[in-house]
Protein backbone atom coordinates (compact mmCIF):
# COMPACT_ATOMS: atom_id res chain seq x y z
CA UNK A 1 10.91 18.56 0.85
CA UNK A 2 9.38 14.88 0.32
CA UNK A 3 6.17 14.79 -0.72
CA UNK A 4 3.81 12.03 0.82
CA UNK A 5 2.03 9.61 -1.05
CA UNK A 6 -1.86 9.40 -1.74
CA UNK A 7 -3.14 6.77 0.40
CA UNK A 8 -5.94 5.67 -1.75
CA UNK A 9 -7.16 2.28 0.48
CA UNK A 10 -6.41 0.42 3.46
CA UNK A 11 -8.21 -2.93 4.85
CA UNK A 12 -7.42 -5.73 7.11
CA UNK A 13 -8.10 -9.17 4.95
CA UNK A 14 -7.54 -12.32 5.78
CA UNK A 15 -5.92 -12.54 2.20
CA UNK A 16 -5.60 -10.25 -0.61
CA UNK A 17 -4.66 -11.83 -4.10
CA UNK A 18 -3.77 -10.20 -7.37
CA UNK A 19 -3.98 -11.69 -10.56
CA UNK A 20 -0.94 -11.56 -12.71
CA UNK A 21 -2.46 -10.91 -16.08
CA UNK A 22 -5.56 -8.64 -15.30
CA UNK A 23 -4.00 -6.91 -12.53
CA UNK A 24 -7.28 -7.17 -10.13
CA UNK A 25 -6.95 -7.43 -6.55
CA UNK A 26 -9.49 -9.94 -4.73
CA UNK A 27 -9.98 -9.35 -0.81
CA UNK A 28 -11.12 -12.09 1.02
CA UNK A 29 -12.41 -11.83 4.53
CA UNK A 30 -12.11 -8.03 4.95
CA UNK A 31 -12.98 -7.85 8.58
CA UNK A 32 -13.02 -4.47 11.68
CA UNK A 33 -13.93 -6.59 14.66
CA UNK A 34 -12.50 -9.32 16.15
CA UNK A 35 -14.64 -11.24 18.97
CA UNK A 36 -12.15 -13.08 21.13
CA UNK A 37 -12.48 -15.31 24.25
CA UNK A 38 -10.33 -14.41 27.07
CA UNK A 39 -8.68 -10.79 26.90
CA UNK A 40 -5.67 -10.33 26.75
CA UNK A 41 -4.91 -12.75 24.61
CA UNK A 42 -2.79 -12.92 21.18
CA UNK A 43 -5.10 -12.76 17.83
CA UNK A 44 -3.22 -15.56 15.97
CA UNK A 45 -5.51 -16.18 12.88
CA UNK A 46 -2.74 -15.55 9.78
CA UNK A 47 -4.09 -12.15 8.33
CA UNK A 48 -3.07 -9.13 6.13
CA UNK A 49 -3.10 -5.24 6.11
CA UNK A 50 -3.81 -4.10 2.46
CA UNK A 51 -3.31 -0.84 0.85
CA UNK A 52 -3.30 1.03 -2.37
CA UNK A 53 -1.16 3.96 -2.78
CA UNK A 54 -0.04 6.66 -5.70
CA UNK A 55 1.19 9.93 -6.08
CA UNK A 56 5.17 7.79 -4.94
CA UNK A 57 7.94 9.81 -6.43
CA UNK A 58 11.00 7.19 -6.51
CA UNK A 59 11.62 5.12 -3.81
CA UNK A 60 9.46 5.91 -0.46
CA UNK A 61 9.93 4.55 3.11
CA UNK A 62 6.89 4.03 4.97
CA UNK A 63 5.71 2.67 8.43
CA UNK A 64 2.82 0.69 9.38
CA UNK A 65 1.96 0.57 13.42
CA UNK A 66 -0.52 -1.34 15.23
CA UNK A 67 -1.53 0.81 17.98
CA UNK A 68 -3.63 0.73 20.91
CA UNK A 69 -6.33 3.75 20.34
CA UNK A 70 -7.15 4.10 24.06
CA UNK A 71 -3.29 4.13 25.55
CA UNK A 72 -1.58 5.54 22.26
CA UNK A 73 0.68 2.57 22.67
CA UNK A 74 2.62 1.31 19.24
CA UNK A 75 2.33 -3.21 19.61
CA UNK A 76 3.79 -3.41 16.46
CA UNK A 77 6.15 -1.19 13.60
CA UNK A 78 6.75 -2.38 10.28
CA UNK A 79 8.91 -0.44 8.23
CA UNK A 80 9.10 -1.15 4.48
CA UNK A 81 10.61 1.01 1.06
CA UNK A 82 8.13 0.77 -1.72
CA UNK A 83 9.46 2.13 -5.66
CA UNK A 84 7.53 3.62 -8.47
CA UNK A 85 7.76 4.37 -11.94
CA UNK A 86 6.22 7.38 -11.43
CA UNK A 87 3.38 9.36 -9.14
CA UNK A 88 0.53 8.13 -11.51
CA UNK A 89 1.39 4.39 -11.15
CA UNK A 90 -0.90 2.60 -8.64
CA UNK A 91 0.95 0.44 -6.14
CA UNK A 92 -0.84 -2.40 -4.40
CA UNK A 93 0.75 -3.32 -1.37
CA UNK A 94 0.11 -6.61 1.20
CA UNK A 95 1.89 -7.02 4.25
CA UNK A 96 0.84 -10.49 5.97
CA UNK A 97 0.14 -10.25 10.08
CA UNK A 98 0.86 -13.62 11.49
CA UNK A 99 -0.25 -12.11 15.11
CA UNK A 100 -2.11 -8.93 16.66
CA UNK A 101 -1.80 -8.49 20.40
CA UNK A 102 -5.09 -7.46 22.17
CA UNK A 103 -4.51 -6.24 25.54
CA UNK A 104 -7.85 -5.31 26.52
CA UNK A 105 -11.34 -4.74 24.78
CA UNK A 106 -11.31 -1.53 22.90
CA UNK A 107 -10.49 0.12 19.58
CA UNK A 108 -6.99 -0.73 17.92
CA UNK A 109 -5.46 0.55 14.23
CA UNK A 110 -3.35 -0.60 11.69
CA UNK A 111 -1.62 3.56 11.12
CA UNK A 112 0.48 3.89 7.78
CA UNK A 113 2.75 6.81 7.93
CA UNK A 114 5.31 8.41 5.42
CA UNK A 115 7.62 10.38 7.89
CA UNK A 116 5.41 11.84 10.60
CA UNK A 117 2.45 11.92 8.15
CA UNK A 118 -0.59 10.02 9.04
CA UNK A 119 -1.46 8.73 5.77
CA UNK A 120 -4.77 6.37 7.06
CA UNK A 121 -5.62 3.78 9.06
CA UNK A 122 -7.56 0.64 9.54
CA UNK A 123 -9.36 -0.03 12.32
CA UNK A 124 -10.13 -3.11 14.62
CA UNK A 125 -12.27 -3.26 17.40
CA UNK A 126 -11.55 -6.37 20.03
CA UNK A 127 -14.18 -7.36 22.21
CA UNK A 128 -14.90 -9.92 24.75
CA UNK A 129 -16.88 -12.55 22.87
CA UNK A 130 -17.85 -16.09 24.36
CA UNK A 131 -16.20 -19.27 22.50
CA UNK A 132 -15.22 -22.62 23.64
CA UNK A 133 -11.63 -23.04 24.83
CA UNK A 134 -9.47 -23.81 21.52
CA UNK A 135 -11.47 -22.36 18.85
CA UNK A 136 -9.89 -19.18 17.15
CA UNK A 137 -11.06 -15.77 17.50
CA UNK A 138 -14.33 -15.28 15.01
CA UNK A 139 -13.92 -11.94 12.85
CA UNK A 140 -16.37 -10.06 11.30
């Protein structure tokens, strides 16, 4: 029986860095609400889904959905294989979102899984905002 990784953080960024010779990890822009103009429309501003996990025993395949919290609805699946040294090593992971659908106003999350374990999520909630036509979606 596999045994699921600790999921020990997970944040949508608009970047995440990590320097080389410390090891540190700098978020920039961490963000949980996005204020568009006209919903639906397609959240476009380049972003990333962060997270920190341990406890990985080998090589582990993981998921990360977008889904729609109201419907149940999957947008977007990611799948990616991640390898440690060993379950005490820390892995820092960034997985760049070019584009987030937003069907309607409401409550959407970025869901990591390890098989059919629910490891964590991120949430973003998409409202309705008022902006000039052309300017990008504001996040906060």
């Amino acid at each position: 029986m596999a045994v699921s990784p600790t999921l020990r953080s997970i944040w949508m960024a608009d970047d995440a860095t990590k320097d080389e010779v410390t090891g540190k990890v700098t978020l920039t822009g961490l963000f949980d609400q996005i204020e568009g103009g006209d919903i639906p429309e397609l959240f476009d501003r380049p972003c990333c889904v962060f997270f920190n996990l341990s406890g990985l025993h080998g090589s582990v395949r993981l998921r990360l959905c977008y889904a729609d919290q109201e419907t149940g609805e999957v947008l977007i699946q990611k799948t990616m294989t991640i390898t440690a040294a060993g379950p005490r090593e820390s892995m820092d992971n960034k997985l760049e979102i070019p584009r987030m659908p937003i069907p309607h106003d409401g409550v959407y999350a970025w869901e990591l899984y390890h098989g059919f374990d629910l490891l964590g999520s991120a949430f973003v909630n998409a409202r309705q905002g008022q902006r000039p036509a052309g300017e990008s979606p504001n996040v906060t």
